[in-house]
PDB file of N, CA and C in Angstrom:
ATOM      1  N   UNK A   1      48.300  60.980  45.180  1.00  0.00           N
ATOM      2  CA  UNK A   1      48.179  61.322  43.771  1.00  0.00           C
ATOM      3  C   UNK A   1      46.836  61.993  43.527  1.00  0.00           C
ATOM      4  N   UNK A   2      46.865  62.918  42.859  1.00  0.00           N
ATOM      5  CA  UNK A   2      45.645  63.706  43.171  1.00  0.00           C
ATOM      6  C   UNK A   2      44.650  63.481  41.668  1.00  0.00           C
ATOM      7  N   UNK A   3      44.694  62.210  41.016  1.00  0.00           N
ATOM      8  CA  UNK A   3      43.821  61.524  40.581  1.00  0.00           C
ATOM      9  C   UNK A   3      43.431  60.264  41.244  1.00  0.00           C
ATOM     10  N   UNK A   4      43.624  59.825  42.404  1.00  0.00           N
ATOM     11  CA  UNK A   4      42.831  59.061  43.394  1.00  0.00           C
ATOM     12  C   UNK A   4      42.422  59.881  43.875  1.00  0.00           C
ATOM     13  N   UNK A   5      42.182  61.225  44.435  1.00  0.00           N
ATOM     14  CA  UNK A   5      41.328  61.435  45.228  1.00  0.00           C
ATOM     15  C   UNK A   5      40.243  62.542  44.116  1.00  0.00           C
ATOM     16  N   UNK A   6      40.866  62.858  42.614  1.00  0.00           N
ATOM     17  CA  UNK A   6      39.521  63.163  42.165  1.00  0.00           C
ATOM     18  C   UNK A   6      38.809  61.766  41.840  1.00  0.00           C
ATOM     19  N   UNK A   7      39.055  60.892  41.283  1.00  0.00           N
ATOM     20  CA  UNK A   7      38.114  59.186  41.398  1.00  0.00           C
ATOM     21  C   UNK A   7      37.350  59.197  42.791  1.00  0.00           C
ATOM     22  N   UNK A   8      38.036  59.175  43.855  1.00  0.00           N
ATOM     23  CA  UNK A   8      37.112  59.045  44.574  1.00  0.00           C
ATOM     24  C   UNK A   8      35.941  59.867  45.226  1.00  0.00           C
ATOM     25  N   UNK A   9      36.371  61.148  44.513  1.00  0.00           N
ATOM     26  CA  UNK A   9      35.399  62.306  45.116  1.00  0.00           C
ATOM     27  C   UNK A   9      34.171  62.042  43.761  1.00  0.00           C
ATOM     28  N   UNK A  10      34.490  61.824  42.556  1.00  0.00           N
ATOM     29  CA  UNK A  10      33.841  61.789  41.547  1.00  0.00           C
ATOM     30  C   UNK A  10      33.018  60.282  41.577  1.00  0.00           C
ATOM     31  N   UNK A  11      32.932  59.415  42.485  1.00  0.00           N
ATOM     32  CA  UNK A  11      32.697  58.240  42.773  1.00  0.00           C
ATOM     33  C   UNK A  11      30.938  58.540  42.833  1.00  0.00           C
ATOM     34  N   UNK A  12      30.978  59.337  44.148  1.00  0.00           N
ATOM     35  CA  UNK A  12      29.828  59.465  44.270  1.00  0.00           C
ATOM     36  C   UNK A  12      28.639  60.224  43.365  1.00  0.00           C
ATOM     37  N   UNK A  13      28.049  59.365  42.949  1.00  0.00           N
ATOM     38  CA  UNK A  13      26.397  59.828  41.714  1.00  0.00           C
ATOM     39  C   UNK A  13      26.072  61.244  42.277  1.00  0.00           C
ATOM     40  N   UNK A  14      25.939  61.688  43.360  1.00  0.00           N
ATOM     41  CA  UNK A  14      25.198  62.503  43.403  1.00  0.00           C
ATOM     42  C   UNK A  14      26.162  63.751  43.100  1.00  0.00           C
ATOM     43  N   UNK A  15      27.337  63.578  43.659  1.00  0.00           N
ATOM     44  CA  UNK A  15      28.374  64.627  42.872  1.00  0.00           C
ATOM     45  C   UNK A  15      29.140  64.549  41.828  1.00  0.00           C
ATOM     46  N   UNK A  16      28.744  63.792  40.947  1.00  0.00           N
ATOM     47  CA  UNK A  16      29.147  63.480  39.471  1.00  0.00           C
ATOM     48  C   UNK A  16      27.963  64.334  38.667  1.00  0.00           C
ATOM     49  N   UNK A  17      26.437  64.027  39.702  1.00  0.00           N
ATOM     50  CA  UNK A  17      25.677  65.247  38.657  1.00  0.00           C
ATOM     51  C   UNK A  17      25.782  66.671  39.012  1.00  0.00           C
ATOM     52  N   UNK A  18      26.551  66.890  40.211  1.00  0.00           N
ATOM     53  CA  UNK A  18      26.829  68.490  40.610  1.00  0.00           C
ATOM     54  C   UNK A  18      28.131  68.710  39.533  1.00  0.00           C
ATOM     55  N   UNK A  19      29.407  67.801  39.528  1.00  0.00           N
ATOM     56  CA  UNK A  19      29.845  68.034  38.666  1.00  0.00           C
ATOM     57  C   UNK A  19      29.470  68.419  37.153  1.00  0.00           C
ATOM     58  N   UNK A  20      28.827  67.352  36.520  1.00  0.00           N
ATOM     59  CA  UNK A  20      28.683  67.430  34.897  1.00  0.00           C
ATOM     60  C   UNK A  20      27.674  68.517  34.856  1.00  0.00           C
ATOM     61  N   UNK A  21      26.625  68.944  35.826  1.00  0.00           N
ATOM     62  CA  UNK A  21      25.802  70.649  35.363  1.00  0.00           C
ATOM     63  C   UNK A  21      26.715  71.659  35.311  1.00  0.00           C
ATOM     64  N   UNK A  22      27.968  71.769  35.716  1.00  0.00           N
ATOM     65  CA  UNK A  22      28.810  72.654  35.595  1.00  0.00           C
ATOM     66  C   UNK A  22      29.617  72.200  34.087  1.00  0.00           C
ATOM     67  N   UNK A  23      29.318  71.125  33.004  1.00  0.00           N
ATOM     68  CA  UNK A  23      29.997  71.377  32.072  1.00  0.00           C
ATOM     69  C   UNK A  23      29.697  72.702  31.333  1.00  0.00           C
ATOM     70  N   UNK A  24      28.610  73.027  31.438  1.00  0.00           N
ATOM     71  CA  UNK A  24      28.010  73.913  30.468  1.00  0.00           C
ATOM     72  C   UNK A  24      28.490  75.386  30.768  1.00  0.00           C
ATOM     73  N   UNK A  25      29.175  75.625  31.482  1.00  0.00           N
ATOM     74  CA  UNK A  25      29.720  76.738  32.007  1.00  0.00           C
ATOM     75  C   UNK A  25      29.158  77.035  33.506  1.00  0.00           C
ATOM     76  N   UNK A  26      29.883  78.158  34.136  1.00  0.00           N
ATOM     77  CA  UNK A  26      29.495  78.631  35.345  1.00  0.00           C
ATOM     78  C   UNK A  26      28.561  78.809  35.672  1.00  0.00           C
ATOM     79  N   UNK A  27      27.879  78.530  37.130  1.00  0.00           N
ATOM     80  CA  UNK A  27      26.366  78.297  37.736  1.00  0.00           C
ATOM     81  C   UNK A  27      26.888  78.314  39.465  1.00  0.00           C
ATOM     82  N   UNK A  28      25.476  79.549  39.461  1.00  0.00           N
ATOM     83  CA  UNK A  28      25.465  79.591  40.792  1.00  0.00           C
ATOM     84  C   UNK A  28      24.988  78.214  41.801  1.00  0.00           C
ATOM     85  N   UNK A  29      25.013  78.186  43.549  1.00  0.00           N
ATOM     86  CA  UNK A  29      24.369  77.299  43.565  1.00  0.00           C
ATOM     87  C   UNK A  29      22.735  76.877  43.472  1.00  0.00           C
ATOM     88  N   UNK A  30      22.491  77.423  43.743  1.00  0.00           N
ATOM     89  CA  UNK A  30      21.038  77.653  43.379  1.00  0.00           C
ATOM     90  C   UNK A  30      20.774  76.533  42.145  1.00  0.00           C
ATOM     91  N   UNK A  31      21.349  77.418  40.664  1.00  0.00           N
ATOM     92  CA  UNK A  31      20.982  76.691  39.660  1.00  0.00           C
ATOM     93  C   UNK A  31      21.718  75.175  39.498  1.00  0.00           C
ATOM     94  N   UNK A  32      22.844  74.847  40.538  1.00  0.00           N
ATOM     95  CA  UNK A  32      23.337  73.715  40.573  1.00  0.00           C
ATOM     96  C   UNK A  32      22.002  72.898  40.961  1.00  0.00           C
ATOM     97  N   UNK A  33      21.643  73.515  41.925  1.00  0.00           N
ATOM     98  CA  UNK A  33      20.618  72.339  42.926  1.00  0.00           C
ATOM     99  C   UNK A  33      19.195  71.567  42.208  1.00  0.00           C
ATOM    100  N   UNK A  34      19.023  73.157  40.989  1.00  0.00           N
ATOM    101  CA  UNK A  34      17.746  73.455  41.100  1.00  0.00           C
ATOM    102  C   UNK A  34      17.208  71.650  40.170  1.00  0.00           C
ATOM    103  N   UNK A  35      16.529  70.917  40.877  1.00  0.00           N
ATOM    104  CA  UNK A  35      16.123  69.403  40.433  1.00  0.00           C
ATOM    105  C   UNK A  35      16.669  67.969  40.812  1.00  0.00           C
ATOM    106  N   UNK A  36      18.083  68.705  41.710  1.00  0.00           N
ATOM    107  CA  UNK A  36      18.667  67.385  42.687  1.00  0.00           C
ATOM    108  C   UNK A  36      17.884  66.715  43.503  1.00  0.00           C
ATOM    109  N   UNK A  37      18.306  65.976  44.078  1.00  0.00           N
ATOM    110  CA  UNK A  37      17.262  65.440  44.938  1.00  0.00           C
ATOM    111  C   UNK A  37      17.993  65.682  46.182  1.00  0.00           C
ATOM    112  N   UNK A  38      18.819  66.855  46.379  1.00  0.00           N
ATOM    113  CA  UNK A  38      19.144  66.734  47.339  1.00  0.00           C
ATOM    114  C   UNK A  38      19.095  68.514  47.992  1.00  0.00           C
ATOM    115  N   UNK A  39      19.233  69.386  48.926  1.00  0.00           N
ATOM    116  CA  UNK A  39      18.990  70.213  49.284  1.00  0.00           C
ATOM    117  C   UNK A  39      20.448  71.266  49.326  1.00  0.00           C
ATOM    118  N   UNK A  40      20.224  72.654  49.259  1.00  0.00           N
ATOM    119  CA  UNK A  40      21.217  73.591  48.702  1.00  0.00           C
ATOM    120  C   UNK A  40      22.027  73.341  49.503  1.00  0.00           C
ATOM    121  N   UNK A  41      22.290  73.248  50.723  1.00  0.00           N
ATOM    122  CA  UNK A  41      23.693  72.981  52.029  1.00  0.00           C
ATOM    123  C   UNK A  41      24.468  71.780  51.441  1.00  0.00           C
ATOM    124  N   UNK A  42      23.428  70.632  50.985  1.00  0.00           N
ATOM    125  CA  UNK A  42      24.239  69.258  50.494  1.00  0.00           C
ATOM    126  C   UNK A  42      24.571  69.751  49.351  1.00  0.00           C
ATOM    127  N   UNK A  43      24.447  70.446  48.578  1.00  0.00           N
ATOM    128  CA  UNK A  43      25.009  70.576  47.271  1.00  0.00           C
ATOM    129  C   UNK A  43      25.973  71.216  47.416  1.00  0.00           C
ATOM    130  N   UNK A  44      26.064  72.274  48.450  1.00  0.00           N
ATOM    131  CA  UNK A  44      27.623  73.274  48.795  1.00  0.00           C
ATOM    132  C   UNK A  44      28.497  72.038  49.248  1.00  0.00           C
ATOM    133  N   UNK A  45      27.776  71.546  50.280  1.00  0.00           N
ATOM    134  CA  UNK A  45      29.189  70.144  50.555  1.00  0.00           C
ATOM    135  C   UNK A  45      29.700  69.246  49.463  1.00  0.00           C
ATOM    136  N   UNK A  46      28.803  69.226  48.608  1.00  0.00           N
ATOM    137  CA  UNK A  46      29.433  68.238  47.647  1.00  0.00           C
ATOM    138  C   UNK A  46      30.355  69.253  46.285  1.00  0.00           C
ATOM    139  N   UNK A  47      30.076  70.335  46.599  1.00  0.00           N
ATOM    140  CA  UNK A  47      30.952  71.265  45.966  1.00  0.00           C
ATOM    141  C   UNK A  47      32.333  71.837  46.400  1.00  0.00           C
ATOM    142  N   UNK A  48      32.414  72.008  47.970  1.00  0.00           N
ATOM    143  CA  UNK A  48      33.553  71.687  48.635  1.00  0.00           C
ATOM    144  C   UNK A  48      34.786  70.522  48.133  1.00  0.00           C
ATOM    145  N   UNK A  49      33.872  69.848  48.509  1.00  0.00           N
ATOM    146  CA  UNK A  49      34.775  68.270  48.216  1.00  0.00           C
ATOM    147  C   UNK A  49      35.513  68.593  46.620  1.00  0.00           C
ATOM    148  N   UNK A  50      34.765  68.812  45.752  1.00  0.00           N
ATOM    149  CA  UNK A  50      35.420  68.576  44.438  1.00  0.00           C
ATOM    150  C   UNK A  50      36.329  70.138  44.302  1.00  0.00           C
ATOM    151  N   UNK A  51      35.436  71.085  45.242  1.00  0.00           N
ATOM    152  CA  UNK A  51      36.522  72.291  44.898  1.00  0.00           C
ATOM    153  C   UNK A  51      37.979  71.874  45.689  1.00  0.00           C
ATOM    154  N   UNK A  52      38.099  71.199  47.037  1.00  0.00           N
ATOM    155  CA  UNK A  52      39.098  70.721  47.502  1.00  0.00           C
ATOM    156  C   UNK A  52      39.802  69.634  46.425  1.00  0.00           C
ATOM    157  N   UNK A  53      39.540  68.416  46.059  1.00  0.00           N
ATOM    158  CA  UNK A  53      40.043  67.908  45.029  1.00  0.00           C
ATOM    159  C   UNK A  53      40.751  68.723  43.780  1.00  0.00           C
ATOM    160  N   UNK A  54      40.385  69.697  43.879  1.00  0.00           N
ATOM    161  CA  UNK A  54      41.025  70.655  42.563  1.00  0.00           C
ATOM    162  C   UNK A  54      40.333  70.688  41.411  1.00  0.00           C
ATOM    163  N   UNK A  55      38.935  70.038  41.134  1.00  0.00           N
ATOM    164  CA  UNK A  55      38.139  69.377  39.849  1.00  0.00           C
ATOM    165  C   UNK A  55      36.838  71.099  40.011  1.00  0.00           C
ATOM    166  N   UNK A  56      37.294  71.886  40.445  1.00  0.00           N
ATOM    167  CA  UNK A  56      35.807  73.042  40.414  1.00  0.00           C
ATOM    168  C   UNK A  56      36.809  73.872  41.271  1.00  0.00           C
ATOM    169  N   UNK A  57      36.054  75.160  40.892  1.00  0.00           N
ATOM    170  CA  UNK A  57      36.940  76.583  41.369  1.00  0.00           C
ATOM    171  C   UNK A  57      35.508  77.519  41.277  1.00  0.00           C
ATOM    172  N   UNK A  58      36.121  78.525  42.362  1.00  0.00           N
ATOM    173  CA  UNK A  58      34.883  79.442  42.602  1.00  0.00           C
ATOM    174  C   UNK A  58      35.090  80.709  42.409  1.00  0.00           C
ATOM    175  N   UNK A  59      34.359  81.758  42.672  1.00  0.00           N
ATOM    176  CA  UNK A  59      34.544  82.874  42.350  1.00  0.00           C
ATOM    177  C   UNK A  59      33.488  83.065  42.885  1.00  0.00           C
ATOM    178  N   UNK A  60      33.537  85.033  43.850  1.00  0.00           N
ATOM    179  CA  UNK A  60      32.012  85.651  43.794  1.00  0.00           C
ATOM    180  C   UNK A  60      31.883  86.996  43.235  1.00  0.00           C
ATOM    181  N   UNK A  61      30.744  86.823  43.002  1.00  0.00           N
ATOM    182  CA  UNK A  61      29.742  87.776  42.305  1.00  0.00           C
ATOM    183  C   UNK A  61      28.709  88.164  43.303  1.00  0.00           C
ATOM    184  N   UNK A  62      28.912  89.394  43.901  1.00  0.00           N
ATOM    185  CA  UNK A  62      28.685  90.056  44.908  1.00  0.00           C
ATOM    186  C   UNK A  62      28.010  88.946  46.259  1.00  0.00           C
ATOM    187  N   UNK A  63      27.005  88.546  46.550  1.00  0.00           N
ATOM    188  CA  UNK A  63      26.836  87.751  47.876  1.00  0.00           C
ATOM    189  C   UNK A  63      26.761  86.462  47.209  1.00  0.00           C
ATOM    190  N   UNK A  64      26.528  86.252  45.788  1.00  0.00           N
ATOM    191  CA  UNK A  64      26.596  85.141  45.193  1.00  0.00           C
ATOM    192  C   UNK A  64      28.013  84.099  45.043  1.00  0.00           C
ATOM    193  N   UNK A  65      27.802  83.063  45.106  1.00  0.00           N
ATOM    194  CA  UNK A  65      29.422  82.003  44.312  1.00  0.00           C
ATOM    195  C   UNK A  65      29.065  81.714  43.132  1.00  0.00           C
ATOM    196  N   UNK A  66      29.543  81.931  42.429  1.00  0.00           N
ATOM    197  CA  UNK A  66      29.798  80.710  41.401  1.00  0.00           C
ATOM    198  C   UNK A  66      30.976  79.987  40.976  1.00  0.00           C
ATOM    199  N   UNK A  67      30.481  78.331  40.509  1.00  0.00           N
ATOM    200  CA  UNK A  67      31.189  77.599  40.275  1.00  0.00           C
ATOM    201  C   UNK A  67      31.317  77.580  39.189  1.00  0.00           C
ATOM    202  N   UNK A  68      32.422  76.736  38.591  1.00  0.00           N
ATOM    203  CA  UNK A  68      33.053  76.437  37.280  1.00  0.00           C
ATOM    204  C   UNK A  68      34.034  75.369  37.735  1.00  0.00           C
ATOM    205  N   UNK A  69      34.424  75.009  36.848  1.00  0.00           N
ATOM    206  CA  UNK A  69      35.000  73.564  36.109  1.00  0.00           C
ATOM    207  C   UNK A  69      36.519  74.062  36.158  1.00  0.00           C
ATOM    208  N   UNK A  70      37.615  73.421  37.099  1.00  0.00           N
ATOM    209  CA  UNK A  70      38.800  73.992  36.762  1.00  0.00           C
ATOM    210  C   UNK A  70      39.329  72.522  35.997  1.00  0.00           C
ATOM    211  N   UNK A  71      39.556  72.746  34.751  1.00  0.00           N
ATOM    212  CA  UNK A  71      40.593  71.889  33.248  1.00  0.00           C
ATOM    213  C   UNK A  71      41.174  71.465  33.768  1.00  0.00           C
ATOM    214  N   UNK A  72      42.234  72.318  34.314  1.00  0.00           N
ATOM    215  CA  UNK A  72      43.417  72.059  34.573  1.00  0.00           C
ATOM    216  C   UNK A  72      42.838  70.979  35.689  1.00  0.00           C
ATOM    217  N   UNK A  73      42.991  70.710  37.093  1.00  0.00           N
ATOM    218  CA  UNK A  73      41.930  69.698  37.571  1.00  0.00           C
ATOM    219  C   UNK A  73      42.248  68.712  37.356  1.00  0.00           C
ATOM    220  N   UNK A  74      41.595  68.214  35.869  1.00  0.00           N
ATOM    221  CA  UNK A  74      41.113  66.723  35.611  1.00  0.00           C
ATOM    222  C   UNK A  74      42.292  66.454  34.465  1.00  0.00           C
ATOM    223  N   UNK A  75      43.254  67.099  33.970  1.00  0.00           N
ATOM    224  CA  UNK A  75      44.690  66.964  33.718  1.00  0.00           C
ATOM    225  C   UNK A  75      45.532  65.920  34.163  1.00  0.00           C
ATOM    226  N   UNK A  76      45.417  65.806  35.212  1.00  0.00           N
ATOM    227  CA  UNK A  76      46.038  64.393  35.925  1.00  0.00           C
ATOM    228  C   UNK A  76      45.391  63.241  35.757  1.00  0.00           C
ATOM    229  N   UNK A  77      44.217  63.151  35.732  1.00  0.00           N
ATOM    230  CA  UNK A  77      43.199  61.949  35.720  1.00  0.00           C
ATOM    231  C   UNK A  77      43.040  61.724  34.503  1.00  0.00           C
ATOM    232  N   UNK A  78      43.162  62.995  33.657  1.00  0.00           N
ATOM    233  CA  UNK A  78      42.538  62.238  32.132  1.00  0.00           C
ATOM    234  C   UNK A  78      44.538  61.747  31.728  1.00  0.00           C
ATOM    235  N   UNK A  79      45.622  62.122  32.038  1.00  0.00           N
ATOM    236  CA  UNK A  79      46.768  61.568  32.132  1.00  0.00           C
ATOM    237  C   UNK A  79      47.090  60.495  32.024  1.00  0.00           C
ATOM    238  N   UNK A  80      46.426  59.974  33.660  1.00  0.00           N
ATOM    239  CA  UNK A  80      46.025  58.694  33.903  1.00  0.00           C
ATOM    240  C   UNK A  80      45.384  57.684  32.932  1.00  0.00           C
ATOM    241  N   UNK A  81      44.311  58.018  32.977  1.00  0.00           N
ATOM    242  CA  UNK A  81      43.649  57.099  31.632  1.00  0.00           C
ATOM    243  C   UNK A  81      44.324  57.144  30.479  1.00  0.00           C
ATOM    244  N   UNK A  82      44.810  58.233  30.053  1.00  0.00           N
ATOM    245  CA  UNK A  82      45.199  58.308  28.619  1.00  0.00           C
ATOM    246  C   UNK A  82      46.720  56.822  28.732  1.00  0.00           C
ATOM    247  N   UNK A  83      46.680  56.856  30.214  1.00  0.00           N
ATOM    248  CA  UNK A  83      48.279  56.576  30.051  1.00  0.00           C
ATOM    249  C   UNK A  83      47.598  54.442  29.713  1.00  0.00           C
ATOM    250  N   UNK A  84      46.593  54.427  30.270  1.00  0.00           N
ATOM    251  CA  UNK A  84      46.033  53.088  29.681  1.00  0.00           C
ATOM    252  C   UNK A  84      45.672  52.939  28.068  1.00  0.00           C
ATOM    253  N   UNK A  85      45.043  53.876  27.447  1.00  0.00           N
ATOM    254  CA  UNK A  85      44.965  54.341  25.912  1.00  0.00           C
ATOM    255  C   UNK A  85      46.095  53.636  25.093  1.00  0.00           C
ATOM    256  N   UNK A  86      47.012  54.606  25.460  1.00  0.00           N
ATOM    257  CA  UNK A  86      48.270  54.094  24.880  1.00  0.00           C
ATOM    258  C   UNK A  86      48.840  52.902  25.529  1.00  0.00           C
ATOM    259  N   UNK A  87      48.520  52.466  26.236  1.00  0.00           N
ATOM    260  CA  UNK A  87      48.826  50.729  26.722  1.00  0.00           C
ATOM    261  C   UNK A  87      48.254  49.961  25.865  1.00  0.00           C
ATOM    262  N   UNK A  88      47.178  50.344  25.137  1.00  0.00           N
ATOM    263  CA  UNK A  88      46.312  49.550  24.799  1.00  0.00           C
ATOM    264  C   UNK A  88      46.984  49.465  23.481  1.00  0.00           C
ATOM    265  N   UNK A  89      46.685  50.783  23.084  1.00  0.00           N
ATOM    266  CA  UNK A  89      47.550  51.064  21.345  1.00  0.00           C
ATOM    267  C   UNK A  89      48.782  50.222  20.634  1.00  0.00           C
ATOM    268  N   UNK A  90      49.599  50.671  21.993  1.00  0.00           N
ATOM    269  CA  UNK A  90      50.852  50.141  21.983  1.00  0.00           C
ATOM    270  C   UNK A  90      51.056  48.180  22.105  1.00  0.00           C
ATOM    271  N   UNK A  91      50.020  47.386  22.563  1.00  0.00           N
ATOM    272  CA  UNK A  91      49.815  46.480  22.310  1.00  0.00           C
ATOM    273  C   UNK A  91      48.894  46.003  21.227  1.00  0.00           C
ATOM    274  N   UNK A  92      47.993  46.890  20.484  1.00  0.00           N
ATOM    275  CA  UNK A  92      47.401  46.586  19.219  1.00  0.00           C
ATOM    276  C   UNK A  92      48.354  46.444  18.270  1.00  0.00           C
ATOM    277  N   UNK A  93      49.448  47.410  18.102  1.00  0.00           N
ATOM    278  CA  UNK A  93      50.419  47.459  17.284  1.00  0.00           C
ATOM    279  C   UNK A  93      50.829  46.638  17.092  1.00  0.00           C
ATOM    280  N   UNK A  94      51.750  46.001  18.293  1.00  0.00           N
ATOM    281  CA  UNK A  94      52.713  44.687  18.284  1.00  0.00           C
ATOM    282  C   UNK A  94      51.649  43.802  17.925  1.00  0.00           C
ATOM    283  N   UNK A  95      50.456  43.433  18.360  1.00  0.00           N
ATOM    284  CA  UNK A  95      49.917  42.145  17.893  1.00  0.00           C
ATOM    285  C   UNK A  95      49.991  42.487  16.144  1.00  0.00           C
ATOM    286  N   UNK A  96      49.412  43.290  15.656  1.00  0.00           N
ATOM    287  CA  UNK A  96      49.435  43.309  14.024  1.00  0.00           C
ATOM    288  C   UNK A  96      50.872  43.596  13.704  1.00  0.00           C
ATOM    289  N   UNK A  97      51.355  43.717  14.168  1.00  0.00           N
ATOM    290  CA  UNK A  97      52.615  43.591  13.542  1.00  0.00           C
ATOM    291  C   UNK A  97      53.251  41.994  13.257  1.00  0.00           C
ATOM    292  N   UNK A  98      52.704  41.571  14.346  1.00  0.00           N
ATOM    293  CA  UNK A  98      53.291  39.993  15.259  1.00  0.00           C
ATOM    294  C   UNK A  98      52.113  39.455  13.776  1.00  0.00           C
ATOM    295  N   UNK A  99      51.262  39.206  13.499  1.00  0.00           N
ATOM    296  CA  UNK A  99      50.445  38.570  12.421  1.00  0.00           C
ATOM    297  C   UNK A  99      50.536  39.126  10.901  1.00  0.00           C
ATOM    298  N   UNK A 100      50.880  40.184  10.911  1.00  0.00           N
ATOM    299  CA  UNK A 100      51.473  40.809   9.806  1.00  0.00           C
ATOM    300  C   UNK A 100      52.827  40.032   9.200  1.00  0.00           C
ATOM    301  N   UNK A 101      53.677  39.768  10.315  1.00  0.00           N
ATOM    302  CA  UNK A 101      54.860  39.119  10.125  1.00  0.00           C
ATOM    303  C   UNK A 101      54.492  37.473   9.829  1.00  0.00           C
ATOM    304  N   UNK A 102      53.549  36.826  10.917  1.00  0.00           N
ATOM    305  CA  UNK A 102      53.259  35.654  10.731  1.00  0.00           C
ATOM    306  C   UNK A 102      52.392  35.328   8.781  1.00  0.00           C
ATOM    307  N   UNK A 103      51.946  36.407   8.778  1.00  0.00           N
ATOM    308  CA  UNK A 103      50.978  36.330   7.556  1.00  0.00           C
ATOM    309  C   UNK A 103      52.186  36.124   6.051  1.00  0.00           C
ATOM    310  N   UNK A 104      52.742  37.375   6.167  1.00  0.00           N
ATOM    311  CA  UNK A 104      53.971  37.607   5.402  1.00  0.00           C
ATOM    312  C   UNK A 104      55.167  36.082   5.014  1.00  0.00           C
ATOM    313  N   UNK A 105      55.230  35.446   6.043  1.00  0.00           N
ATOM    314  CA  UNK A 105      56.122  34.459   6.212  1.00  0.00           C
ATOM    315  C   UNK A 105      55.430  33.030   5.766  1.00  0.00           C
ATOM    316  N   UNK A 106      53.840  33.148   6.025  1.00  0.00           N
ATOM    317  CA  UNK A 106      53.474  31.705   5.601  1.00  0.00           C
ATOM    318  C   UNK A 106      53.448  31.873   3.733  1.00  0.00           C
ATOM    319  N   UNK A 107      52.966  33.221   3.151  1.00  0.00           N
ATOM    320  CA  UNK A 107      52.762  33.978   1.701  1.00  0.00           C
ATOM    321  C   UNK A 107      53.980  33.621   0.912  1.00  0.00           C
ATOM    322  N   UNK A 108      54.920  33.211   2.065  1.00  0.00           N
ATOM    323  CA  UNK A 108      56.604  33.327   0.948  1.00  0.00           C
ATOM    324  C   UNK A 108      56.707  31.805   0.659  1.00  0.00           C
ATOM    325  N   UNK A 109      56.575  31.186   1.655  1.00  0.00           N
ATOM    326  CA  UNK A 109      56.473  29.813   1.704  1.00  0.00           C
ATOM    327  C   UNK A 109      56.456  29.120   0.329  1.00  0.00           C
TER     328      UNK A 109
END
């Protein structure tokens, strides 16, 4: 399922902040790196990984890459969660409904 393997690529801190500098739109690597604590080769690997996961897409601009954020991507994962959201919803309901009814029934009494 290819929201376990963006979770687990997104697991790791140090490529969660290569990820989220790319919210802001497209960036070479360079400006990915520029304040990581980690060095431009590790930042291409950790850009691999998430471009393999499907969560980042590339493009070049003449000897340059740049990255960006592919949406579509994180579609499945935010799916996922959403699909707990509405688990949740869907049991808020029934409880107020369930005390709504209990409330209603002691009022008639």
């Amino acid at each position: 399922m290819a929201y376990e393997t963006a979770l687990a690529v997104l697991a790791d801190p140090t490529r969660r902040q290569v990820f989220e500098r790319l919210r802001d739109g497209p960036r070479p690597v360079h400006a990915i790196a520029a304040g990581l604590p980690v060095s431009r080769p590790a930042v291409s690997q950790h850009l691999k990984l998430l471009k393999d996961a499907g969560l980042v897409e590339e493009r070049s601009e003449g000897v340059r890459r740049i990255y960006s954020l592919r949406r579509e991507g994180l579609a499945e994962l935010r799916d996922w969660l959403d699909s707990f959201w509405d688990d949740a919803l869907l049991a808020f309901k029934i409880e107020a409904e369930r005390r709504h009814r209990q409330t209603k029934g002691t009022r008639n009494e």
